[in-house]
C-alpha atoms as a PDB file:
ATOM      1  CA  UNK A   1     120.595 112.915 142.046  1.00  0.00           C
ATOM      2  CA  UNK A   2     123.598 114.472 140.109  1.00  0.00           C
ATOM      3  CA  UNK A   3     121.354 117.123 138.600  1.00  0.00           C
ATOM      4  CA  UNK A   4     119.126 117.820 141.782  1.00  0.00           C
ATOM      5  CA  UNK A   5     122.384 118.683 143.684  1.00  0.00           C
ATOM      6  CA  UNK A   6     123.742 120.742 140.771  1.00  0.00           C
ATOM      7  CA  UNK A   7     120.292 123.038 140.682  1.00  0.00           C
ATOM      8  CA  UNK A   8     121.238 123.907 144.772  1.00  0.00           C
ATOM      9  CA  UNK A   9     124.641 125.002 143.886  1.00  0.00           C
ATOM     10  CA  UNK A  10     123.561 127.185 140.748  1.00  0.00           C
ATOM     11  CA  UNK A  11     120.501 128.553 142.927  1.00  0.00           C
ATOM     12  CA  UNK A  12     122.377 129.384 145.737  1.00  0.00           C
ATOM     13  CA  UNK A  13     125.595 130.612 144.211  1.00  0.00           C
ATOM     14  CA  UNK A  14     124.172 133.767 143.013  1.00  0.00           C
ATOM     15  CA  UNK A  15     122.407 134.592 146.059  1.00  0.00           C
ATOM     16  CA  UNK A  16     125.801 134.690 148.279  1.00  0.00           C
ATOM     17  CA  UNK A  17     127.467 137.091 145.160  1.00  0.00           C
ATOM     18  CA  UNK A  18     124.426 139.509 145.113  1.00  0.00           C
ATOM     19  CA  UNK A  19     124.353 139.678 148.717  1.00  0.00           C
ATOM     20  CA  UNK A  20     127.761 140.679 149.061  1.00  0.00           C
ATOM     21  CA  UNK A  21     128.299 143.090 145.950  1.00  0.00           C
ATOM     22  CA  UNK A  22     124.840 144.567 147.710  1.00  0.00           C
ATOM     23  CA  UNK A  23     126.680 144.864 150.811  1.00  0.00           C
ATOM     24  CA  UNK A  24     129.769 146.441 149.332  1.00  0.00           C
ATOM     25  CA  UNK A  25     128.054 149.085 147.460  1.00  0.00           C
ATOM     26  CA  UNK A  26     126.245 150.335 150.843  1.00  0.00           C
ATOM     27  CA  UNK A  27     129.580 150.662 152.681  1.00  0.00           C
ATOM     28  CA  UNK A  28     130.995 152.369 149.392  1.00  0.00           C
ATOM     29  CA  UNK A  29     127.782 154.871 149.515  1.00  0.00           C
ATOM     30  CA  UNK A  30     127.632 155.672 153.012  1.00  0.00           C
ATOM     31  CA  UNK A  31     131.599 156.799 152.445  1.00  0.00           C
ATOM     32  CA  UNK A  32     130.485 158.900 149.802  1.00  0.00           C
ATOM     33  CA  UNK A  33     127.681 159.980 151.602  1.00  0.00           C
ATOM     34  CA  UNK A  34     130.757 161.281 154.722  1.00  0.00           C
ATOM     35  CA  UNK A  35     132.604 162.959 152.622  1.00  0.00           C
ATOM     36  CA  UNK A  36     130.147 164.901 151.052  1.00  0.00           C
ATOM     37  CA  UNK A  37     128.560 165.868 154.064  1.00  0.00           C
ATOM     38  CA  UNK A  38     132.486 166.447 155.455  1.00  0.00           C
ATOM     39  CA  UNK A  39     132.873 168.636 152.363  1.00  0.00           C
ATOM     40  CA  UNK A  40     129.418 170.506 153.072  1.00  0.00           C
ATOM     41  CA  UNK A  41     130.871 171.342 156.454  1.00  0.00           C
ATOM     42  CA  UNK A  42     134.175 172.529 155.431  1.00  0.00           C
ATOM     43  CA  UNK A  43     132.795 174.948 152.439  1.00  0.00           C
ATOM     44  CA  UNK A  44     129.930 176.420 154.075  1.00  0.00           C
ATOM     45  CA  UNK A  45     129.278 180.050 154.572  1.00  0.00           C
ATOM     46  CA  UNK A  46     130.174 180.517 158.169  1.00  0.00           C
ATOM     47  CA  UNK A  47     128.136 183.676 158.137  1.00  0.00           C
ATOM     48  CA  UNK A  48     125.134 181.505 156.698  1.00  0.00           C
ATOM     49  CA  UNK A  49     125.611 178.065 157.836  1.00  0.00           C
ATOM     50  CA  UNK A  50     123.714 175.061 156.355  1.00  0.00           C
ATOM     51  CA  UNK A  51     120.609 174.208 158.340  1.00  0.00           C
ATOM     52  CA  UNK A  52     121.128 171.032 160.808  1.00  0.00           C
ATOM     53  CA  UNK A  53     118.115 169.900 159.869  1.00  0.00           C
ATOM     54  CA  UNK A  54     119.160 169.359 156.450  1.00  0.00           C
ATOM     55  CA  UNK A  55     121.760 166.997 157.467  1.00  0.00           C
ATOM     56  CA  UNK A  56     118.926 164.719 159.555  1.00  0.00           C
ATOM     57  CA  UNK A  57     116.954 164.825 156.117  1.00  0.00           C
ATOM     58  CA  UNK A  58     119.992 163.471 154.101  1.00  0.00           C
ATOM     59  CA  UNK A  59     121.312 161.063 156.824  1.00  0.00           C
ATOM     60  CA  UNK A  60     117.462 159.619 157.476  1.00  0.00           C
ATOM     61  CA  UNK A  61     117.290 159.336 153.377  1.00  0.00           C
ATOM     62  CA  UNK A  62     120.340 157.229 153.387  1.00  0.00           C
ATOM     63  CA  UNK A  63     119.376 155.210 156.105  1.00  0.00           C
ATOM     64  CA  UNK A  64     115.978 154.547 154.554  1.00  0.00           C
ATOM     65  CA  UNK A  65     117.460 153.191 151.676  1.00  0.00           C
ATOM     66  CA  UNK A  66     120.068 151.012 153.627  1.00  0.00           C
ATOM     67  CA  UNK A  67     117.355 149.469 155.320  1.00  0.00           C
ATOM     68  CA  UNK A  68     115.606 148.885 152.079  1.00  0.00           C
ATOM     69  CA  UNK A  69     118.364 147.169 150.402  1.00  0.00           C
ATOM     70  CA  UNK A  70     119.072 145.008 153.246  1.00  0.00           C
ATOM     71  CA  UNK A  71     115.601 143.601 153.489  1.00  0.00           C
ATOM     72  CA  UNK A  72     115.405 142.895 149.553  1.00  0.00           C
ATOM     73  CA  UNK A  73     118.594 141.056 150.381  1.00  0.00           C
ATOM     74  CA  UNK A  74     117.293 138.942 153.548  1.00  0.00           C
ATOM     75  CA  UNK A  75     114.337 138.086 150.705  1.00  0.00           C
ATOM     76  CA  UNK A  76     116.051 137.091 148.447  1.00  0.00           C
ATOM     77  CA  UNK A  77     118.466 135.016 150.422  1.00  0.00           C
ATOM     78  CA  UNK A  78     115.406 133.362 152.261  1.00  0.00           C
ATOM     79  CA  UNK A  79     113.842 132.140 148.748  1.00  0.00           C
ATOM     80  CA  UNK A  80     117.054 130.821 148.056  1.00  0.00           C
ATOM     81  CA  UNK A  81     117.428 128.933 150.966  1.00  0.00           C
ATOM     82  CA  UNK A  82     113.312 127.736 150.826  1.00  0.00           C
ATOM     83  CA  UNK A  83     114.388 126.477 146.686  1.00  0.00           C
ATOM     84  CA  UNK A  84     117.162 124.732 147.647  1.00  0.00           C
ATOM     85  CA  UNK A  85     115.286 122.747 150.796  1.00  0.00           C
ATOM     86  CA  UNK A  86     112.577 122.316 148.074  1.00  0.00           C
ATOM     87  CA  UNK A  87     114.983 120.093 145.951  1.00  0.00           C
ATOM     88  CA  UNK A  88     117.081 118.589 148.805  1.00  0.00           C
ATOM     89  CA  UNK A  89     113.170 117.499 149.702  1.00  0.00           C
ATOM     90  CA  UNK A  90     112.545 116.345 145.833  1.00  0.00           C
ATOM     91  CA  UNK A  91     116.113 114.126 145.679  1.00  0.00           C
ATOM     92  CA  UNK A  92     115.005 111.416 148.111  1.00  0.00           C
ATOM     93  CA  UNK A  93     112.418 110.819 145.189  1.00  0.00           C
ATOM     94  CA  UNK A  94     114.488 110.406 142.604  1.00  0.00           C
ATOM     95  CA  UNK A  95     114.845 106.395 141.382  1.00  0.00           C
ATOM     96  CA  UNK A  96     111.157 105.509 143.215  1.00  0.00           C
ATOM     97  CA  UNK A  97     108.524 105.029 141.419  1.00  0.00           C
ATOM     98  CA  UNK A  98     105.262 107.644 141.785  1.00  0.00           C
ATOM     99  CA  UNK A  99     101.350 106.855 140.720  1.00  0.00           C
ATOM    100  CA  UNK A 100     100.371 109.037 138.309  1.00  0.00           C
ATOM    101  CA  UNK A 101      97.666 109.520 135.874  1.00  0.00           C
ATOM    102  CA  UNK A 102      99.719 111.592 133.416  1.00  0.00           C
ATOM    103  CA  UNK A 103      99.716 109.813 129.934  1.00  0.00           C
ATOM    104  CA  UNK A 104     102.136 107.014 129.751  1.00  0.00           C
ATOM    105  CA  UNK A 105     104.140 106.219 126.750  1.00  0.00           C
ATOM    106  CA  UNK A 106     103.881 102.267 125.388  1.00  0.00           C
ATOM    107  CA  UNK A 107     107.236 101.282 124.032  1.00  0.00           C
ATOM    108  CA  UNK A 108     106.506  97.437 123.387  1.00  0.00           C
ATOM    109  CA  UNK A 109     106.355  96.660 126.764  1.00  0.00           C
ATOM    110  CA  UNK A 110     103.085  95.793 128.630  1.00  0.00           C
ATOM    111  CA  UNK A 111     101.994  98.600 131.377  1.00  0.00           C
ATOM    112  CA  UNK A 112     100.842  97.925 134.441  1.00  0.00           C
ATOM    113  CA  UNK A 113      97.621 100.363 135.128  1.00  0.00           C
ATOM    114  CA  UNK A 114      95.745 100.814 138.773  1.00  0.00           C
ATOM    115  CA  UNK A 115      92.189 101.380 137.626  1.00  0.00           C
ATOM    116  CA  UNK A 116      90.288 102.964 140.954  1.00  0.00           C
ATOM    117  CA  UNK A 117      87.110 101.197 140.463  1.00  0.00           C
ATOM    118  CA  UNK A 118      83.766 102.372 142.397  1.00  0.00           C
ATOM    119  CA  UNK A 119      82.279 100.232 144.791  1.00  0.00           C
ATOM    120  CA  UNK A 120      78.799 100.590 143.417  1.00  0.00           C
ATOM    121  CA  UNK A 121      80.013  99.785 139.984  1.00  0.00           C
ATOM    122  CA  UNK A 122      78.395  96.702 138.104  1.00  0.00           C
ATOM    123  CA  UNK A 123      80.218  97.066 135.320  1.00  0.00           C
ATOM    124  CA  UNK A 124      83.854  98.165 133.939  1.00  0.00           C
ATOM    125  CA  UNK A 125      85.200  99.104 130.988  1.00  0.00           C
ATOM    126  CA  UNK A 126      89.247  99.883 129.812  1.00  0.00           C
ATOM    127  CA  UNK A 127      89.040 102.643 127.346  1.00  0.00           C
ATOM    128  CA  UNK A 128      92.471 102.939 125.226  1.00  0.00           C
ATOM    129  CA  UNK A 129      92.714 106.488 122.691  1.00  0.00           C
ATOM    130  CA  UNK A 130      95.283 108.209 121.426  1.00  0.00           C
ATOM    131  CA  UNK A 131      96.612 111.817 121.860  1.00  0.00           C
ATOM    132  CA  UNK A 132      94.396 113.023 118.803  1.00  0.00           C
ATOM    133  CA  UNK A 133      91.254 111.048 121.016  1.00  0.00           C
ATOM    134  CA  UNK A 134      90.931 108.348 118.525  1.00  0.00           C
ATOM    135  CA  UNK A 135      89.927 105.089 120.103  1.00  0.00           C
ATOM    136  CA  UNK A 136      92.057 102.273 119.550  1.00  0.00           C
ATOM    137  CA  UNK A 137      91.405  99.637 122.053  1.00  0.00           C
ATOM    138  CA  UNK A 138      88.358  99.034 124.629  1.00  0.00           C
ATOM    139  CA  UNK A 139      88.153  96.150 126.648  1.00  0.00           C
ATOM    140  CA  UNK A 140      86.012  94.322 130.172  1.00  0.00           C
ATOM    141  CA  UNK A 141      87.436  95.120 133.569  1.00  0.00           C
ATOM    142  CA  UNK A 142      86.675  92.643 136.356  1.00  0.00           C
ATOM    143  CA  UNK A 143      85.233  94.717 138.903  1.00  0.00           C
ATOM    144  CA  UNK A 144      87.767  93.529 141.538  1.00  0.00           C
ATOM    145  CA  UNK A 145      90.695  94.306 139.432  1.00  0.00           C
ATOM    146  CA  UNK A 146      93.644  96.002 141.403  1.00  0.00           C
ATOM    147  CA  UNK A 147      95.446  96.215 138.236  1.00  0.00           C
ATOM    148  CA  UNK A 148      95.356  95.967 134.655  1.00  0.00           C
ATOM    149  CA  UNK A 149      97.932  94.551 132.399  1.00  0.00           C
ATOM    150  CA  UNK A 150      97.981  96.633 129.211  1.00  0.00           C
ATOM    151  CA  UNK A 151     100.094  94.668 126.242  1.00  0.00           C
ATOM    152  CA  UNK A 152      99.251  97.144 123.443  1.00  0.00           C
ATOM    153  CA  UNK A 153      97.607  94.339 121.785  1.00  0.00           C
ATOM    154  CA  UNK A 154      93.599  96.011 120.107  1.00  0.00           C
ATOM    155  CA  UNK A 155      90.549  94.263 119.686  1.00  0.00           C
ATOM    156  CA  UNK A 156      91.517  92.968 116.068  1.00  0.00           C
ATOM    157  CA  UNK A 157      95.530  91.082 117.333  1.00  0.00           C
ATOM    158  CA  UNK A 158      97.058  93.714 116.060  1.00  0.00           C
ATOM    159  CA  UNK A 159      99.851  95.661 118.041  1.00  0.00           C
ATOM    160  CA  UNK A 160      99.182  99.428 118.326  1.00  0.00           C
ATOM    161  CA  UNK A 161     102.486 101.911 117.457  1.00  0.00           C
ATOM    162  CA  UNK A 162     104.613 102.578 120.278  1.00  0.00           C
ATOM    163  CA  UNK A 163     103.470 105.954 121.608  1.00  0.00           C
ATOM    164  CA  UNK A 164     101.953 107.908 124.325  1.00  0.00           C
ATOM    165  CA  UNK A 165      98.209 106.487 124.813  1.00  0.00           C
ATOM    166  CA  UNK A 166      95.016 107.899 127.261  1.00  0.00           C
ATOM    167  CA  UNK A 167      93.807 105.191 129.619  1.00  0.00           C
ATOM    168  CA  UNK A 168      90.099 106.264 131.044  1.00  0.00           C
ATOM    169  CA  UNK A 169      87.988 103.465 132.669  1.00  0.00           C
ATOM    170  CA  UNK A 170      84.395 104.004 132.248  1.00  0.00           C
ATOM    171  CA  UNK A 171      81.937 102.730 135.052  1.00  0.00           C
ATOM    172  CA  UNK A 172      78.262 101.756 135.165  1.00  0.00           C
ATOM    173  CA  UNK A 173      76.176 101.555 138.067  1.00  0.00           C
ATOM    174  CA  UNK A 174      72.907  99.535 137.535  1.00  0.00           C
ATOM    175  CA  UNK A 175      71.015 101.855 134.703  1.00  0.00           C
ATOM    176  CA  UNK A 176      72.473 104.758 135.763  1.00  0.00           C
ATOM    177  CA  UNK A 177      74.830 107.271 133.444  1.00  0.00           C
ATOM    178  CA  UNK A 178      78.489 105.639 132.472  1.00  0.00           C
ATOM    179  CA  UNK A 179      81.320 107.074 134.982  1.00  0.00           C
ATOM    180  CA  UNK A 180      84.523 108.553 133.023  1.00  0.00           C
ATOM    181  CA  UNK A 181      87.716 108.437 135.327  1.00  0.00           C
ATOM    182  CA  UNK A 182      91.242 108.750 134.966  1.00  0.00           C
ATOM    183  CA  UNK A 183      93.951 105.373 135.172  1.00  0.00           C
ATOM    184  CA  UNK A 184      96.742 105.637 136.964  1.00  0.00           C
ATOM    185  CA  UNK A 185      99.974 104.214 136.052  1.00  0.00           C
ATOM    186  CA  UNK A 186     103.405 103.611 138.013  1.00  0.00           C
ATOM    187  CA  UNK A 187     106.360 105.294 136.469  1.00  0.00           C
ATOM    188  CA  UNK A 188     110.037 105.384 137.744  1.00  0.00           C
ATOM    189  CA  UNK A 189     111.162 109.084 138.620  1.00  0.00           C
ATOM    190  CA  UNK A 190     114.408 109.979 136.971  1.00  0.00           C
ATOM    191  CA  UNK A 191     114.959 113.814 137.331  1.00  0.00           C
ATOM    192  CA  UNK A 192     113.914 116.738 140.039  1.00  0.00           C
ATOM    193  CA  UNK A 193     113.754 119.781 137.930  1.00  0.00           C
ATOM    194  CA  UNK A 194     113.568 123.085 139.598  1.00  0.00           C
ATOM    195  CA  UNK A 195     112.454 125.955 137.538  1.00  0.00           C
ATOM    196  CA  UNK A 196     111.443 129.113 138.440  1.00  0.00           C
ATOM    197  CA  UNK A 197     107.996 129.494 140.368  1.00  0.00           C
ATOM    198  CA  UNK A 198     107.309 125.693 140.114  1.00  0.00           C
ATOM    199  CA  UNK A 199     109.006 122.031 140.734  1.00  0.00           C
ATOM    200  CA  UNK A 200     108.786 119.073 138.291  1.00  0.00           C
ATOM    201  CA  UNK A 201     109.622 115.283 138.762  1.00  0.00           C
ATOM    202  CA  UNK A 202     110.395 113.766 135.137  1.00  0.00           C
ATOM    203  CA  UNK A 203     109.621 109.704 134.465  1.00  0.00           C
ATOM    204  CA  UNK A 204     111.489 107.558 132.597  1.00  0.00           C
ATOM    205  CA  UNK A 205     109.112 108.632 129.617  1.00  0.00           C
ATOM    206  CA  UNK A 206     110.089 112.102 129.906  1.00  0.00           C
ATOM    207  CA  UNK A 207     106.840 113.037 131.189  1.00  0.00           C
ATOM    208  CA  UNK A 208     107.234 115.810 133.618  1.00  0.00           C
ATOM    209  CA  UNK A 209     104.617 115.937 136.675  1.00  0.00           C
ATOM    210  CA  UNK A 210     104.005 118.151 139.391  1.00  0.00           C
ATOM    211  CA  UNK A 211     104.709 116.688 143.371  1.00  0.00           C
ATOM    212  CA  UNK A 212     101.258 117.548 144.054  1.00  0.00           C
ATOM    213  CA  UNK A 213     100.125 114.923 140.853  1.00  0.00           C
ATOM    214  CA  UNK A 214     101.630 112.003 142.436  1.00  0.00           C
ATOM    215  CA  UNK A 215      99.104 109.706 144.288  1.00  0.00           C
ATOM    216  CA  UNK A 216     101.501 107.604 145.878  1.00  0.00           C
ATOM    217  CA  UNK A 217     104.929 106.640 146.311  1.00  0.00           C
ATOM    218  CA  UNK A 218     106.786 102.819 146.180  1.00  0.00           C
ATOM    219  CA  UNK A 219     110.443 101.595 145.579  1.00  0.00           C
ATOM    220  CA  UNK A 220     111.266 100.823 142.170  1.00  0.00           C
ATOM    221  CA  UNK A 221     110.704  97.217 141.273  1.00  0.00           C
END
């Protein structure tokens, strides 16, 4: 929560400092902008004055340009304001636990996986590899299985490494061609990270997953 709140204070800081040094240089310009036209008026030939048009040309310039400066600054104040709602949104998520089918890391504790297992399915299959791809474990599914208790124990008794594994559950229908899906896993949320152009909820594992990743949502066990 700590570091969620700290990313709205260093986003929106800045935006309040550029607004106002924005602001100040304007007022500082259109002074200029006075006395030169003051100084125009003073020094011109009064037997061949300056053209008033002139004067509209330079005073609509100036104006164009104060309008264009403001509305960068309304911009970029409104994407500051839309980041920092973004995280105040992420926060509440922070200590839950989210569904996700990003790679979970085994650390000597058993996982708990949530295999989504078709209907039409007559058979069900855990398949267990490793980053490289290397199969390491492969085990039966009962086809009413809500979830799957993963001890990091392979086919031979002996207990695989702790690291980051791929869980895939393949699924047969009848004769028909084997079905290759993703597992999902639940994973405690311990960070909202806001960087620039995207948002990032990192697990306990130090995965880091998109909101729009996360299948669902429970309090932390």
């Amino acid at each position: 929560m700590d570091v969620t709140s700290s990313t709205q204070s260093a986003t929106t800081t800045p935006s309040t400092t550029t607004s106002s040094s924005s602001t100040s240089s304007i007022n500082s310009d259109f002074d200029t902008f006075l006395k030169m036209l003051t100084a125009q008026l003073t020094n011109q030939d009064p037997l061949n004055p300056l053209d008033s048009q002139d004067f509209a040309v330079q005073l609509a310039t100036f104006s164009s340009v104060e309008q264009q400066t403001n509305t960068t600054d309304l911009l970029t104040d409104l994407g500051d304001r839309l980041t920092a709602s973004g995280a105040s949104q992420l926060a509440i998520w922070v200590g839950r636990e989210a569904r996700v089918t990003a790679d979970p890391t085994f650390d000597g504790t058993a996982l708990t996986l949530s295999p989504e297992i078709p209907d039409t399915a007559t058979k069900a299959e855990l398949v267990v590899r490793t980053e490289a791809g290397r199969e390491v474990d492969r085990r039966a599914v009962a086809l009413d299985a809500e979830t799957i208790t993963w001890d990091g124990i392979d086919q031979t008794g002996a207990t695989l490494p702790r690291d980051r594994y791929n869980f895939t559950l393949e699924s047969v229908s009848g004769s028909d061609a084997i079905t290759t899906s993703p597992v999902a896993h639940y994973a405690r949320i311990s960070e909202a990270r806001l960087t620039p152009g995207a948002e990032k909820l990192v697990l306990d594992n130090g995965i880091a997953v998109a909101p729009e990743n996360v299948l669902a949502l429970r309090s932390a066990e």
